[in-house]
PDB file of N, CA and C in Angstrom:
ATOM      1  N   UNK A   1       4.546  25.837  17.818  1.00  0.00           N
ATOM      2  CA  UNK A   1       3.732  26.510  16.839  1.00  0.00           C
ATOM      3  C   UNK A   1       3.383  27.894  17.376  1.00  0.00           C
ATOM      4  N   UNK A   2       3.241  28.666  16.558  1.00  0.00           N
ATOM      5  CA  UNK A   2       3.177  30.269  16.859  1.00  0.00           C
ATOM      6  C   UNK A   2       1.582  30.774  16.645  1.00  0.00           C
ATOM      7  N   UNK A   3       1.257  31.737  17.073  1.00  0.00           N
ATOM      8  CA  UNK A   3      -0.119  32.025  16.918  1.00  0.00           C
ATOM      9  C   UNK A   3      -0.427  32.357  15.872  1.00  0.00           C
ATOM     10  N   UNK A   4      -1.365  31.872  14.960  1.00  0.00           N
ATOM     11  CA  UNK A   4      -1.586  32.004  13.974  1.00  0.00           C
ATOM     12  C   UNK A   4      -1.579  30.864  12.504  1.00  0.00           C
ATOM     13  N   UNK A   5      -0.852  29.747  13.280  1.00  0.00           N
ATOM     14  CA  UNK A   5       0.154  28.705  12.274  1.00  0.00           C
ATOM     15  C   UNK A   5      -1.273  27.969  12.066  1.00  0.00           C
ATOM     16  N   UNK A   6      -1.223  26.743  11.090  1.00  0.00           N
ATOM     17  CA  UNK A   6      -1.928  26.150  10.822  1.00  0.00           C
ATOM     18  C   UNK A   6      -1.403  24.276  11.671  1.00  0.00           C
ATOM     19  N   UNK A   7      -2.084  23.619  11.246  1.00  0.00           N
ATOM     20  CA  UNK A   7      -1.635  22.619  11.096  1.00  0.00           C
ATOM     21  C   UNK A   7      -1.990  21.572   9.304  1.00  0.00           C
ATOM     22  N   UNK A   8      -1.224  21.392   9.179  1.00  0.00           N
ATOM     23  CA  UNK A   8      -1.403  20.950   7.902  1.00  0.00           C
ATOM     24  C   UNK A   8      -2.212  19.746   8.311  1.00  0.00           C
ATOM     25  N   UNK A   9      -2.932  19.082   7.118  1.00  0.00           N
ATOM     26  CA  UNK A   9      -4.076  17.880   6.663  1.00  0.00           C
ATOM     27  C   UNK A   9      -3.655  17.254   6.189  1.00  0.00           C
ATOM     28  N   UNK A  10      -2.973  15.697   7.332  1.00  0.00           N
ATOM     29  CA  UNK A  10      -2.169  14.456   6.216  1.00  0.00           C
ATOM     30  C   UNK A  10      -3.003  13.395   6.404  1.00  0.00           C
ATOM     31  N   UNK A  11      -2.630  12.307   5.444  1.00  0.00           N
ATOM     32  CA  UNK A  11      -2.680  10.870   5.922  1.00  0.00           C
ATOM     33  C   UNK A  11      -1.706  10.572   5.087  1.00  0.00           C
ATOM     34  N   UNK A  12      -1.616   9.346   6.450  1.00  0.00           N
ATOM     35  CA  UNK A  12      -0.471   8.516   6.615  1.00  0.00           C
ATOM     36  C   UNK A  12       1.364   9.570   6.131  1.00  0.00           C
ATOM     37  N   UNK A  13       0.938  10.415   6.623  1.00  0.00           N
ATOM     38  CA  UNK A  13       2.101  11.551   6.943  1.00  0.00           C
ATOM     39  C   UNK A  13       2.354  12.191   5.829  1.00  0.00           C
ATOM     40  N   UNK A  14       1.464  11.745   4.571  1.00  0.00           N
ATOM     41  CA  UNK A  14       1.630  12.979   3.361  1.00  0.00           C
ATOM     42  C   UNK A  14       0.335  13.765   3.064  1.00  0.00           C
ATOM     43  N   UNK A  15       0.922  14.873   2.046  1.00  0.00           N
ATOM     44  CA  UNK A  15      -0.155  16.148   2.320  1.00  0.00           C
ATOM     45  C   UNK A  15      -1.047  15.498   0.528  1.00  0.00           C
ATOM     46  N   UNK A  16      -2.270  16.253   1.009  1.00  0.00           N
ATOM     47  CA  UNK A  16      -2.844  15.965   0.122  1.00  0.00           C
ATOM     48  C   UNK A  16      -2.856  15.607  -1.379  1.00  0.00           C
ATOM     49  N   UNK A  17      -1.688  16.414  -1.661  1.00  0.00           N
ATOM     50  CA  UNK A  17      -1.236  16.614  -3.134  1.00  0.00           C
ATOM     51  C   UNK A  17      -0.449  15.567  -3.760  1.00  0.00           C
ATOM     52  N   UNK A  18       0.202  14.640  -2.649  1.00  0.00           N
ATOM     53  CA  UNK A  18       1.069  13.592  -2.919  1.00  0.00           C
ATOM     54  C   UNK A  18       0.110  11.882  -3.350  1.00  0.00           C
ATOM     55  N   UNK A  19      -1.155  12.372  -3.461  1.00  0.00           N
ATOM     56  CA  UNK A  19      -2.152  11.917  -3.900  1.00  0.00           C
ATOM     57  C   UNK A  19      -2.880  11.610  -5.249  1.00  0.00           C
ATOM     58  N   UNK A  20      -3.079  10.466  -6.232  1.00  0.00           N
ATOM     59  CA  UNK A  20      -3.286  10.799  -7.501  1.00  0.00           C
ATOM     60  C   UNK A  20      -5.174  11.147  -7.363  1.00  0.00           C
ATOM     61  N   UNK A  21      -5.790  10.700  -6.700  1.00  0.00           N
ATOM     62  CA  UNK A  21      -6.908  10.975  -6.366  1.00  0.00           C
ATOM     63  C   UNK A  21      -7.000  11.589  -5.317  1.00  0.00           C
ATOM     64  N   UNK A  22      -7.087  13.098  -5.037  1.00  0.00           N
ATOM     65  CA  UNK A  22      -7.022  14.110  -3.706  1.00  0.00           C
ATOM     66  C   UNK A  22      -8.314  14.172  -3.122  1.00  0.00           C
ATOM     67  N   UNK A  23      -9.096  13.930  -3.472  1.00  0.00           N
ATOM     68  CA  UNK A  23     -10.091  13.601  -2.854  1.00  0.00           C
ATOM     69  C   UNK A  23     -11.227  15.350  -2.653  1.00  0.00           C
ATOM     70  N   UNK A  24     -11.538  15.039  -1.017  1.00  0.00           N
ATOM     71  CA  UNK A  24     -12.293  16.269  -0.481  1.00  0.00           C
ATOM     72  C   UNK A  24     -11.336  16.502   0.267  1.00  0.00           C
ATOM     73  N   UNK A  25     -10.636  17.848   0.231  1.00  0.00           N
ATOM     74  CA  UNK A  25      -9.389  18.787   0.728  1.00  0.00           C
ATOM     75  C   UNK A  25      -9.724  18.700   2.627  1.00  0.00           C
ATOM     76  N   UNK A  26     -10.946  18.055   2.950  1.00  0.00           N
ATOM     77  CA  UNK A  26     -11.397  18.252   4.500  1.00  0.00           C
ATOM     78  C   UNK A  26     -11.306  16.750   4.897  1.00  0.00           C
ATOM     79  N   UNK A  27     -11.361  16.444   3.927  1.00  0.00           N
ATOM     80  CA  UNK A  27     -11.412  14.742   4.815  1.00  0.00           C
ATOM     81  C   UNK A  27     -10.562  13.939   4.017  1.00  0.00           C
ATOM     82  N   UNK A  28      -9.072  13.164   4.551  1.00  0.00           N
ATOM     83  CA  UNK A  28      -8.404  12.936   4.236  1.00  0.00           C
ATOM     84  C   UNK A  28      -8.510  11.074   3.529  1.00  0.00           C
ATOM     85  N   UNK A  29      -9.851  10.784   4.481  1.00  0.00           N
ATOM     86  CA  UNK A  29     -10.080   9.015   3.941  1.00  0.00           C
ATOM     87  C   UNK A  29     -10.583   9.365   2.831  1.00  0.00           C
ATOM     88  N   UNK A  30     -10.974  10.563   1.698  1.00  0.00           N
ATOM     89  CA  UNK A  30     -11.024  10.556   0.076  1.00  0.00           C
ATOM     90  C   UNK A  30      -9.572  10.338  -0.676  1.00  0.00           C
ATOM     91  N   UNK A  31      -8.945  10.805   0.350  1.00  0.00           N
ATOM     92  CA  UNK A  31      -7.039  10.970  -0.555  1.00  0.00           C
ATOM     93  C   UNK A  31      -7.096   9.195  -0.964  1.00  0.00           C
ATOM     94  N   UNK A  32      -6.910   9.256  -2.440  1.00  0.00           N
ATOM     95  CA  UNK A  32      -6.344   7.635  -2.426  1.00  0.00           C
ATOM     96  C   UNK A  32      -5.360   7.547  -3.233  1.00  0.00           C
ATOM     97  N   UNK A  33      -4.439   6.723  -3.605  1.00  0.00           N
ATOM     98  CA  UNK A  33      -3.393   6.004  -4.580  1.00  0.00           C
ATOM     99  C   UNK A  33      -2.010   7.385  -4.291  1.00  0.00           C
ATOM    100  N   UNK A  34      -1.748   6.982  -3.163  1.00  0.00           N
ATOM    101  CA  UNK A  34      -0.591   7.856  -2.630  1.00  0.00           C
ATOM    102  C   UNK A  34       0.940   7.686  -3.807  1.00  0.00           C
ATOM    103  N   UNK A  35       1.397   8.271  -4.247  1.00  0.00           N
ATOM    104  CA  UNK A  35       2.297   7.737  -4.948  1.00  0.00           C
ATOM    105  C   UNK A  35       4.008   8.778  -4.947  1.00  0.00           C
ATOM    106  N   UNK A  36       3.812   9.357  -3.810  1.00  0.00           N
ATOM    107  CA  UNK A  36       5.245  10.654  -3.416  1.00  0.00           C
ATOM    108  C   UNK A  36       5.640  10.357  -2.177  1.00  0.00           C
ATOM    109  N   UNK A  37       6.939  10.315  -1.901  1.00  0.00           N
ATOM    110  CA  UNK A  37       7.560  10.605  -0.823  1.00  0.00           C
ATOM    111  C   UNK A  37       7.366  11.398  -0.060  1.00  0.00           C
ATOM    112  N   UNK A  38       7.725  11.368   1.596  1.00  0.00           N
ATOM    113  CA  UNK A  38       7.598  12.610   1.838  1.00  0.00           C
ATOM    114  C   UNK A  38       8.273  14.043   1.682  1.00  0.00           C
ATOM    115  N   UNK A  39       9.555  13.998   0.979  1.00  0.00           N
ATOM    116  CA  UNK A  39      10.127  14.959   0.550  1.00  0.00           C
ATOM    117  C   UNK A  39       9.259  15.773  -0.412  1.00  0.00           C
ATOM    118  N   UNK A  40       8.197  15.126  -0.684  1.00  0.00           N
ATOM    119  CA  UNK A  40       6.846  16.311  -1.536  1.00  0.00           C
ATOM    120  C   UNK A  40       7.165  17.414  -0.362  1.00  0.00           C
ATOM    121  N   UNK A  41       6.940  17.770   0.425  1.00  0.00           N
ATOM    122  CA  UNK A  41       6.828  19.108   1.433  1.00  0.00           C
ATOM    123  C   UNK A  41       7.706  19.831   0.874  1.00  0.00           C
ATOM    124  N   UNK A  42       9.097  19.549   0.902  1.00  0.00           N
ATOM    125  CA  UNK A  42      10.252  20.440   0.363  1.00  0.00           C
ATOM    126  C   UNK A  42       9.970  21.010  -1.395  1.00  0.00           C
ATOM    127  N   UNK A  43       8.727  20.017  -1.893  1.00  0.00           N
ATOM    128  CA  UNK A  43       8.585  20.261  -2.899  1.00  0.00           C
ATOM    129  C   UNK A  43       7.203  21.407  -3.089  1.00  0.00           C
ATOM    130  N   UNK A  44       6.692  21.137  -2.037  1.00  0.00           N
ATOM    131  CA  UNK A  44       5.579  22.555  -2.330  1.00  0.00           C
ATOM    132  C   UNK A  44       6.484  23.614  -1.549  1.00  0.00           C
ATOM    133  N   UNK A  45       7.305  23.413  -0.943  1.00  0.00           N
ATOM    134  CA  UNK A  45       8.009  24.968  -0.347  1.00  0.00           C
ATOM    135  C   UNK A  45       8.711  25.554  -1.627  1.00  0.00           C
ATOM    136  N   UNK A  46       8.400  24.962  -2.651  1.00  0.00           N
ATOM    137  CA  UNK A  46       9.915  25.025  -4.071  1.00  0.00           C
ATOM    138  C   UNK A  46      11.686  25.099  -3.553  1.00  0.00           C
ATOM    139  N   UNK A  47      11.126  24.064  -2.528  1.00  0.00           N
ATOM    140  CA  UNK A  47      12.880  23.739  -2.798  1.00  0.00           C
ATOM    141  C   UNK A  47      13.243  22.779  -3.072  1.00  0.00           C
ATOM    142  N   UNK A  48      12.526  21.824  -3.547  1.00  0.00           N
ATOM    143  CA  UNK A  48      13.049  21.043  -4.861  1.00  0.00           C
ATOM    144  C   UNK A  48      11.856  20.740  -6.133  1.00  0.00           C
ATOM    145  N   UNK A  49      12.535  19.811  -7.142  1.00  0.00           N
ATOM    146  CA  UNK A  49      11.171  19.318  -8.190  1.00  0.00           C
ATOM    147  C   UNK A  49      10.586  18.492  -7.775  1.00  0.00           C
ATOM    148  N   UNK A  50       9.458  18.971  -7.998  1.00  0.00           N
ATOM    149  CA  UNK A  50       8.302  17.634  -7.851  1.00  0.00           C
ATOM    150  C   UNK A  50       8.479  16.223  -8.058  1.00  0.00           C
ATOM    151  N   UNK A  51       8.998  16.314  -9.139  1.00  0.00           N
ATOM    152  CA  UNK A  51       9.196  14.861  -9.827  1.00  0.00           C
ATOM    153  C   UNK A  51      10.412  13.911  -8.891  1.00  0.00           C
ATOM    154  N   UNK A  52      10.968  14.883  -8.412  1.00  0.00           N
ATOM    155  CA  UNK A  52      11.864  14.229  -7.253  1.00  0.00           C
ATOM    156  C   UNK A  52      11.287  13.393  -6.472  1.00  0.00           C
ATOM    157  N   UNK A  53      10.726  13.798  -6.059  1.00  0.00           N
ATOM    158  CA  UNK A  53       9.870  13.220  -5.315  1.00  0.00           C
ATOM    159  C   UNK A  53       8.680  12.083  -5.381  1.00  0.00           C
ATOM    160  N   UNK A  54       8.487  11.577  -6.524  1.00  0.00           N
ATOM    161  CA  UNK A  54       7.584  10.009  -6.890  1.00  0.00           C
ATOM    162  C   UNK A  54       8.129   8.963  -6.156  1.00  0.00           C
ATOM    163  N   UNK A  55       7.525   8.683  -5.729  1.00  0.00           N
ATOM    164  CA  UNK A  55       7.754   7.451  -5.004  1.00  0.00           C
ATOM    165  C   UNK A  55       7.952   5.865  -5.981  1.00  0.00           C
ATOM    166  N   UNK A  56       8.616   5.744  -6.818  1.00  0.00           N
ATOM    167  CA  UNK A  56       8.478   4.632  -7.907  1.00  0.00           C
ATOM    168  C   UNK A  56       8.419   3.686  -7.941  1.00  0.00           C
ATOM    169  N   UNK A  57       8.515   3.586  -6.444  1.00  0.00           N
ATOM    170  CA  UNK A  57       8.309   1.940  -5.657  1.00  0.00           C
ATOM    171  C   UNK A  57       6.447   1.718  -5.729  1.00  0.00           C
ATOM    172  N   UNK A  58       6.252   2.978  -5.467  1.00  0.00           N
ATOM    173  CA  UNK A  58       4.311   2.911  -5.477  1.00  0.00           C
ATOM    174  C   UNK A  58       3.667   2.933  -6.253  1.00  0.00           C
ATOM    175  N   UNK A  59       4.139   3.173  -7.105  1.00  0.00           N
ATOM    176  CA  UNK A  59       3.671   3.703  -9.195  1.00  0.00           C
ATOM    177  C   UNK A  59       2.551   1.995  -9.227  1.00  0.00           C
ATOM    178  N   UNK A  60       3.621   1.068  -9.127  1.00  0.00           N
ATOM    179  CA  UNK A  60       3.007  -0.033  -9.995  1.00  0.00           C
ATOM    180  C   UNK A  60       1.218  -0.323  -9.856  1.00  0.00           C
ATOM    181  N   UNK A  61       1.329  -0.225  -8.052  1.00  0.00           N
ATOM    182  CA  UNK A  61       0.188  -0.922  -7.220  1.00  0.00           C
ATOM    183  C   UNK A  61      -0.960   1.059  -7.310  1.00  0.00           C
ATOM    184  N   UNK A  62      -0.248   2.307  -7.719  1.00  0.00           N
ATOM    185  CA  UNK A  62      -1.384   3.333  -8.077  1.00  0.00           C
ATOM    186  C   UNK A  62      -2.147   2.680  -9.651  1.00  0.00           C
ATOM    187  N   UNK A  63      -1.381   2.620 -10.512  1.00  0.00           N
ATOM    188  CA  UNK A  63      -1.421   2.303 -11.523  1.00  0.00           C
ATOM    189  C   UNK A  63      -2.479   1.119 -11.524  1.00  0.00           C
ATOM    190  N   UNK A  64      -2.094  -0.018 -10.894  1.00  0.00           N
ATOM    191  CA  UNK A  64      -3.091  -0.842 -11.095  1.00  0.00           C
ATOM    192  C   UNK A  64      -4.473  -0.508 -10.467  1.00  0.00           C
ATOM    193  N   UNK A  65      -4.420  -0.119  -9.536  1.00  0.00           N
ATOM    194  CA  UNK A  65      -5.596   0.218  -9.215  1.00  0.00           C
ATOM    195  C   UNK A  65      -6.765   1.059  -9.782  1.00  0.00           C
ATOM    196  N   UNK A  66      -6.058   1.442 -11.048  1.00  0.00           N
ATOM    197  CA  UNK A  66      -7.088   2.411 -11.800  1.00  0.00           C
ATOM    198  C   UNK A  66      -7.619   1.206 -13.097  1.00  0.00           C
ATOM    199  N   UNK A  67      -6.585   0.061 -13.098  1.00  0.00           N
ATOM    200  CA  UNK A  67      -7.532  -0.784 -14.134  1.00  0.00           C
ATOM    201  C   UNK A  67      -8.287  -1.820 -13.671  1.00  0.00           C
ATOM    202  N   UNK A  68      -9.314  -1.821 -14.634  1.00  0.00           N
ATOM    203  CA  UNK A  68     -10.253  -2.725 -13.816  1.00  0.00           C
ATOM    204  C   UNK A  68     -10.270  -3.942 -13.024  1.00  0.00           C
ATOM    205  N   UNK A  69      -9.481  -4.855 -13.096  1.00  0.00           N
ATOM    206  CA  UNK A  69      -9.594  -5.517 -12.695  1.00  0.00           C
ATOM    207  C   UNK A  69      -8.347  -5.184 -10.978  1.00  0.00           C
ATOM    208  N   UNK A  70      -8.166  -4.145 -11.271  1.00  0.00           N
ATOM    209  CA  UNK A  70      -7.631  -3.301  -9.858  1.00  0.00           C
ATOM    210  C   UNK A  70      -6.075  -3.873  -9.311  1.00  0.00           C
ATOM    211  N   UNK A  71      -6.004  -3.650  -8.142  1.00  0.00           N
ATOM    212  CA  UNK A  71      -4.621  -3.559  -7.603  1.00  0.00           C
ATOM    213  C   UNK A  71      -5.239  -4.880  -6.287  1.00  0.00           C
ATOM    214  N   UNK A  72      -4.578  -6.107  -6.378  1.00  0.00           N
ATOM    215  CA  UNK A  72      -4.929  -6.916  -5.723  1.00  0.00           C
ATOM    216  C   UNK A  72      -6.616  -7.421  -5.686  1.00  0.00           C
ATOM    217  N   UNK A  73      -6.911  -7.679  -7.169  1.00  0.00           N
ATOM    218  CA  UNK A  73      -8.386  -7.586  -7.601  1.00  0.00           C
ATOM    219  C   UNK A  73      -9.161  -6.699  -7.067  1.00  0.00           C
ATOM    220  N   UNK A  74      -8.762  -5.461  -6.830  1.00  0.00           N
ATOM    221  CA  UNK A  74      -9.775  -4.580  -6.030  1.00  0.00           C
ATOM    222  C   UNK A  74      -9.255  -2.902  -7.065  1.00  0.00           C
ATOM    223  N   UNK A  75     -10.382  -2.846  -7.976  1.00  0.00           N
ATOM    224  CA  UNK A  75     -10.450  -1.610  -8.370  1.00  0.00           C
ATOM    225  C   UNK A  75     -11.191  -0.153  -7.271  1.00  0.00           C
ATOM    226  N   UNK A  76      -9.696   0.585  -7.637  1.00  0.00           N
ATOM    227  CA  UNK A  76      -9.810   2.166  -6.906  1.00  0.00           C
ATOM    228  C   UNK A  76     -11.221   2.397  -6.640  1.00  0.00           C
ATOM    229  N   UNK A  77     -11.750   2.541  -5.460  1.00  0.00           N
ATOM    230  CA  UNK A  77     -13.288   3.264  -5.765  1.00  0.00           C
ATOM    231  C   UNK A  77     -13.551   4.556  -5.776  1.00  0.00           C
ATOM    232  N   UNK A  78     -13.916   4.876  -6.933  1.00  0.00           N
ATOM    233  CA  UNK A  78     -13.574   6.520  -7.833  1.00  0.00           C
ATOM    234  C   UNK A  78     -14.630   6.203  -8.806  1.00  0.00           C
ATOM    235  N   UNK A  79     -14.982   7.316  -8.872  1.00  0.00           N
ATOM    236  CA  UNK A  79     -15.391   7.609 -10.628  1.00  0.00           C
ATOM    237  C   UNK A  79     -15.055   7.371 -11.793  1.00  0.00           C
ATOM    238  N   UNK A  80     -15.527   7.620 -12.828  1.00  0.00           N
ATOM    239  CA  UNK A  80     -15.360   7.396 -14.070  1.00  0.00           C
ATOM    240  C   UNK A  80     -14.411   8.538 -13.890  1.00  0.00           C
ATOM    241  N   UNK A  81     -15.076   9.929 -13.969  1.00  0.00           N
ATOM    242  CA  UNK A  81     -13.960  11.231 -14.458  1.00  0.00           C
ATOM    243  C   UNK A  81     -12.761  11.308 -13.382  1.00  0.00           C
ATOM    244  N   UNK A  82     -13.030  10.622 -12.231  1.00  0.00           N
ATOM    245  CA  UNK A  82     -12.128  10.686 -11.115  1.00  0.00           C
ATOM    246  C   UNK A  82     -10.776   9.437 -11.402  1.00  0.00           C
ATOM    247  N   UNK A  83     -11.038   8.531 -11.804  1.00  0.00           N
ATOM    248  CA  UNK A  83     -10.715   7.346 -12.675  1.00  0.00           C
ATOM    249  C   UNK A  83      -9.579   8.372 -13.824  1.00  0.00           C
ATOM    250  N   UNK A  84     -10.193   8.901 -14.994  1.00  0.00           N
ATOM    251  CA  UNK A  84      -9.447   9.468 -16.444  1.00  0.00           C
ATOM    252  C   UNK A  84      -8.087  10.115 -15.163  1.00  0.00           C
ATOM    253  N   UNK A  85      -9.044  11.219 -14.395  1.00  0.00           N
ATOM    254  CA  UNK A  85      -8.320  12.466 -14.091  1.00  0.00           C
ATOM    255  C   UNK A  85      -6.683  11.394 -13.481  1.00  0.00           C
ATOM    256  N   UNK A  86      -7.262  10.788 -12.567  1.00  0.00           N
ATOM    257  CA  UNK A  86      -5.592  10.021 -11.937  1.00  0.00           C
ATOM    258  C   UNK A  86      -4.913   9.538 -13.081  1.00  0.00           C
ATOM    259  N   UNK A  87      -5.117   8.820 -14.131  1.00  0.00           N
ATOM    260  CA  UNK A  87      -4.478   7.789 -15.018  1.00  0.00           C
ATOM    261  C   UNK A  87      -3.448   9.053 -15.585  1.00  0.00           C
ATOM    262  N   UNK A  88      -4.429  10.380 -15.851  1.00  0.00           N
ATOM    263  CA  UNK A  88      -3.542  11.168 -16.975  1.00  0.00           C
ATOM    264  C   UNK A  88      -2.754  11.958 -15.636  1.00  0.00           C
ATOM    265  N   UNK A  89      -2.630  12.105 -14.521  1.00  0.00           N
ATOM    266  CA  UNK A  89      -1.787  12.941 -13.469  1.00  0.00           C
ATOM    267  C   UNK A  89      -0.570  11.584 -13.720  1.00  0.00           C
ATOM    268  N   UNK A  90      -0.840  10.625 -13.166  1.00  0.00           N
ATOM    269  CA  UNK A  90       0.471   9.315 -12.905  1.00  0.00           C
ATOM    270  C   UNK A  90       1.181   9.369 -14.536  1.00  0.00           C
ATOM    271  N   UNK A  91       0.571   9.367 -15.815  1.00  0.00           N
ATOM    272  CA  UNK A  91       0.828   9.110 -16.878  1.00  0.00           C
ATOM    273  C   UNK A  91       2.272  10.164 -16.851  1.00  0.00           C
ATOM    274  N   UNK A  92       1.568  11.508 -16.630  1.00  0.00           N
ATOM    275  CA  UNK A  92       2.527  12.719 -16.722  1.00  0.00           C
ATOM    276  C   UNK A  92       3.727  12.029 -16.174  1.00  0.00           C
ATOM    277  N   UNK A  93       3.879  11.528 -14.899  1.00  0.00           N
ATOM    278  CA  UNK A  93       4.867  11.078 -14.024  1.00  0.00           C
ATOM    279  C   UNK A  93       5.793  10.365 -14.784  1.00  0.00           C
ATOM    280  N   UNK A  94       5.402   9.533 -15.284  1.00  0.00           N
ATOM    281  CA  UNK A  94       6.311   8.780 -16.377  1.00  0.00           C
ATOM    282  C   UNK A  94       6.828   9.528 -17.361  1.00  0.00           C
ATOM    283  N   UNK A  95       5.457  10.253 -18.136  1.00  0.00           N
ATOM    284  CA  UNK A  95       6.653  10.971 -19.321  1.00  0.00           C
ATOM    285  C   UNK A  95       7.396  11.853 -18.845  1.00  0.00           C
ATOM    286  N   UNK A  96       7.258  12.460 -17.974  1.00  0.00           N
ATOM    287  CA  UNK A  96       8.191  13.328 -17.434  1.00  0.00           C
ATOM    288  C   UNK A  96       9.617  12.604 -16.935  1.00  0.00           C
ATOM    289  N   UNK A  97       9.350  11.500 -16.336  1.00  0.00           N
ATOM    290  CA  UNK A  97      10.634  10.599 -16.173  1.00  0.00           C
ATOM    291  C   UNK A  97      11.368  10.166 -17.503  1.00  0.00           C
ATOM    292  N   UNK A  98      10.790  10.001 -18.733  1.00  0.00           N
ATOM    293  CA  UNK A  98      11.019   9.445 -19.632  1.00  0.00           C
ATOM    294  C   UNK A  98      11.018   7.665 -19.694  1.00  0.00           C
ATOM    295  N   UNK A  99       9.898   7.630 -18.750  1.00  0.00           N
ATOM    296  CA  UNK A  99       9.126   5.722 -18.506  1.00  0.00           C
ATOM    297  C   UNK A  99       8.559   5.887 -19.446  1.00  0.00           C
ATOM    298  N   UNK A 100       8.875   4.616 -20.073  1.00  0.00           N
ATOM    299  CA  UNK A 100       7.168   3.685 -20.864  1.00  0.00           C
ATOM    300  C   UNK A 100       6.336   4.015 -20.130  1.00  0.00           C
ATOM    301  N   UNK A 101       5.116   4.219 -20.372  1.00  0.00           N
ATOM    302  CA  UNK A 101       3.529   4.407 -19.915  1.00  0.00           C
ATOM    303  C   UNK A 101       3.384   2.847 -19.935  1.00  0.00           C
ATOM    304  N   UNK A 102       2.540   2.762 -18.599  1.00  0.00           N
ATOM    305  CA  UNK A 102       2.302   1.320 -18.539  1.00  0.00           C
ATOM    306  C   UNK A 102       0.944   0.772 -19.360  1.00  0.00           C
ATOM    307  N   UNK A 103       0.572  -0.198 -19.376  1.00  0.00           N
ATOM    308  CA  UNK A 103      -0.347  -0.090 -20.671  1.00  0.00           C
ATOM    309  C   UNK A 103      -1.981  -0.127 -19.922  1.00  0.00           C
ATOM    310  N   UNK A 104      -1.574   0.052 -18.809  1.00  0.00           N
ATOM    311  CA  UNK A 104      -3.204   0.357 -18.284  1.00  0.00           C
ATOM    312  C   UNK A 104      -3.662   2.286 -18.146  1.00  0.00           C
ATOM    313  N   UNK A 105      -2.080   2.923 -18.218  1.00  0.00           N
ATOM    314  CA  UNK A 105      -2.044   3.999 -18.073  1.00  0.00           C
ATOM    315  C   UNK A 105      -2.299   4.549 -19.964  1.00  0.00           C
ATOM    316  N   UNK A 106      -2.028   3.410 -20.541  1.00  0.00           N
ATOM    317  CA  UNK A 106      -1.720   3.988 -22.419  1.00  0.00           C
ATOM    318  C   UNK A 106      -3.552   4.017 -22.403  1.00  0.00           C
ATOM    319  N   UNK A 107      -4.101   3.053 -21.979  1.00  0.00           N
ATOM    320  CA  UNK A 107      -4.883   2.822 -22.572  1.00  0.00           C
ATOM    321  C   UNK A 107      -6.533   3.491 -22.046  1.00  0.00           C
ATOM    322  N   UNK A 108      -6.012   4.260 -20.608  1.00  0.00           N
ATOM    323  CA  UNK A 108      -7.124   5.436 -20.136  1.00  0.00           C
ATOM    324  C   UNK A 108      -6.632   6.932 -20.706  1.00  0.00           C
ATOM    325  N   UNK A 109      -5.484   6.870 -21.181  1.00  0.00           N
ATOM    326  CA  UNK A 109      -5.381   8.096 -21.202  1.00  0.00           C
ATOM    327  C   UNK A 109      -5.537   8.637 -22.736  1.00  0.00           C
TER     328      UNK A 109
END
C-alpha cells in the first residue's frame, strides 16, 4: 500500500454496498442480508454490471428475512423504513433479472 491509500471497510470480505441493509458506513456489524459476490469490487471500479454480480444462491434466505416470520424463524432486526428500503433494493434485483418477485418481496413493496 502506498502513502496515502485507504483500506477499504468489509465484512466477511464484502464492501458495504453488497449489502441490502448497509447499515452505519463505520461499523460493519450494521451491514446485514449480504446478497453479492465478491466480484461487486470489479463492479464499483465499473468494470462490470452490478447485476452480475447477485449472488442468487443468497436471494432466498435475504428475502426471507425481511418477512415476518424471518429467515430460519428469525426476522432481520431493522426497522420498519429499514425493512420497505431492503425489500424494494432486492425486488429491483429480480426485475432487473427478469425473476418473479417472490411474494414476500410482492407484498412489502
Amino acid at each position: 500500500m502506498t502513502a496515502g491509500e485507504t483500506v477499504a471497510t468489509t465484512k466477511d470480505g464484502l464492501p458495504r454496498e453488497a449489502f441490502a441493509i448497509p447499515g452505519d458506513p463505520s461499523d460493519p456489524y450494521t451491514w446485514m442480508l449480504p446478497h453479492h459476490k465478491k466480484s461487486i469490487f470489479r463492479a464499483l471500479k465499473a468494470k462490470m454490471d452490478i447485476e452480475k454480480t447477485v449472488a442468487w444462491d443468497r436471494m432466498p434466505a435475504a428475502v426471507a428475512a425481511l418477512s415476518p416470520r424471518g429467515s430460519r424463524e428469525q426476522r432481520v432486526s431493522a426497522g420498519p423504513e429499514e425493512i420497505l428500503r431492503a425489500a424494494r433494493h432486492l425486488a429491483d434485483h429480480y426485475l432487473k433479472a427478469g425473476k418473479p418477485l417472490p411474494d414476500t418481496l410482492a407484498a412489502l413493496t
